[in-house]
Each structure stands twice: as structure tokens, then as C-alpha cells.
C-alpha atoms as a PDB file:
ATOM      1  CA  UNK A   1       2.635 153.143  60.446  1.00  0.00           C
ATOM      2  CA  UNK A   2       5.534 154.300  62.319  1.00  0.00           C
ATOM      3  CA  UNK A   3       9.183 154.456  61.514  1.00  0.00           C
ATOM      4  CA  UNK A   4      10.572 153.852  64.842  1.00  0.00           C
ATOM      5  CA  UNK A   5      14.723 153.029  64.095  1.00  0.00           C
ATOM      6  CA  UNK A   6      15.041 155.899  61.870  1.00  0.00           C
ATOM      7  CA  UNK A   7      15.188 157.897  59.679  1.00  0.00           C
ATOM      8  CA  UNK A   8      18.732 158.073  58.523  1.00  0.00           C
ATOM      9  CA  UNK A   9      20.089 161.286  56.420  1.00  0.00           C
ATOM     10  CA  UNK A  10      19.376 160.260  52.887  1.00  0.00           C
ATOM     11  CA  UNK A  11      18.147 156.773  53.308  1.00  0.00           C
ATOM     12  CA  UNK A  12      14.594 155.462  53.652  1.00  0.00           C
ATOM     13  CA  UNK A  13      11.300 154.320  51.512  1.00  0.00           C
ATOM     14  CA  UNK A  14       9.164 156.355  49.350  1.00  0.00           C
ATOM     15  CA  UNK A  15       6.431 155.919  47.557  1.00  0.00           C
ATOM     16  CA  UNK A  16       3.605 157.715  45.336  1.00  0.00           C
ATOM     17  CA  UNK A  17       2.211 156.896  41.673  1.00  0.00           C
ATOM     18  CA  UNK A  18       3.243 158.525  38.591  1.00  0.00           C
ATOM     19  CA  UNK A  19      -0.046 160.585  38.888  1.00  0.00           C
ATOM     20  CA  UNK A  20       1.457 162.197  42.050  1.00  0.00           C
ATOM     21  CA  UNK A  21      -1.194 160.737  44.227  1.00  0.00           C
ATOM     22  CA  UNK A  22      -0.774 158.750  47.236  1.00  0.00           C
ATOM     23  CA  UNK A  23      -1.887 154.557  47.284  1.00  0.00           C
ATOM     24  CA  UNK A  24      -4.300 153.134  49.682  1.00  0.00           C
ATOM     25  CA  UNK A  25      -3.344 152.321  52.807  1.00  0.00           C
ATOM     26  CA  UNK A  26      -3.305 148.326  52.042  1.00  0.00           C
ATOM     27  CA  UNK A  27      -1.254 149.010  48.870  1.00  0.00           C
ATOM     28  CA  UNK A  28       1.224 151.355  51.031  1.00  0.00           C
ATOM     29  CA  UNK A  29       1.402 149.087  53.716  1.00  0.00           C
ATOM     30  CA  UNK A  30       2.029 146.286  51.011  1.00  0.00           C
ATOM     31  CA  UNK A  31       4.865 148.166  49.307  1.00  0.00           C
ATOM     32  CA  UNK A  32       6.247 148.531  53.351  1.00  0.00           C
ATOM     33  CA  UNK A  33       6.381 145.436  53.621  1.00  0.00           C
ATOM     34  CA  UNK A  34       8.164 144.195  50.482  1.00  0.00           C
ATOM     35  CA  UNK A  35      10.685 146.923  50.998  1.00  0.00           C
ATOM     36  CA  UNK A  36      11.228 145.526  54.668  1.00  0.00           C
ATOM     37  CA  UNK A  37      11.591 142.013  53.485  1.00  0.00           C
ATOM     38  CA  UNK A  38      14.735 143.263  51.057  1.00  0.00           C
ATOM     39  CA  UNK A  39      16.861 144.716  54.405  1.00  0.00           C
ATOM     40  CA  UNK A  40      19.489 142.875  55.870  1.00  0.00           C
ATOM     41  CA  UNK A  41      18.956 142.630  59.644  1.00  0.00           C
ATOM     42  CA  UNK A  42      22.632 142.546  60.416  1.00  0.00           C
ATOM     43  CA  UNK A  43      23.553 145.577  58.844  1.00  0.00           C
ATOM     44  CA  UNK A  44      19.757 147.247  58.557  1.00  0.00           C
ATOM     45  CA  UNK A  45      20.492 148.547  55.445  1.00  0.00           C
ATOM     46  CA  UNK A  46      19.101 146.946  51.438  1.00  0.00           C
ATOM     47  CA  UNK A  47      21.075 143.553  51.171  1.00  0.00           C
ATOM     48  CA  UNK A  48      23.293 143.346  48.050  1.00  0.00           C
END
């Protein structure tokens, strides 16, 4: 994966389990795209 529009200071997606670990790359590309699906296109940022 690459984050091509960004990053902007303070403002992005994360992810690792409670263990500290890292998911597999189907679960991490998964969780990208749910997180994608919640921006607003207009504005780029989270929709409210």
C-alpha cells in the first residue's frame, strides 16, 4: 500500500492489536479500506 495524498500533520490511520503486533496483510488492507469508505471526498477528511 501506498499513501499517495498525504500524510497530513496529525491526521491519518493506524493500526496494530492490543498485543503490539502487526495484522496480516488482508486484515490491514481490510481495516484500509473500511477507514477509506468513512472519508468524505469533498473535504478528504472523516465525515461527521
Amino acid at each position: 500500500m501506498t499513501w499517495v495524498s498525504g500524510p497530513s500533520a496529525g491526521y491519518g490511520f493506524t493500526t496494530r492489536r492490543s498485543d503490539q503486533q502487526w495484522e496480516s496483510h488482508g486484515e490491514l488492507e481490510k481495516a484500509v479500506r473500511s477507514f477509506l469508505a468513512e472519508i468524505d471526498p469533498t473535504t478528504g477528511y472523516l465525515s461527521d
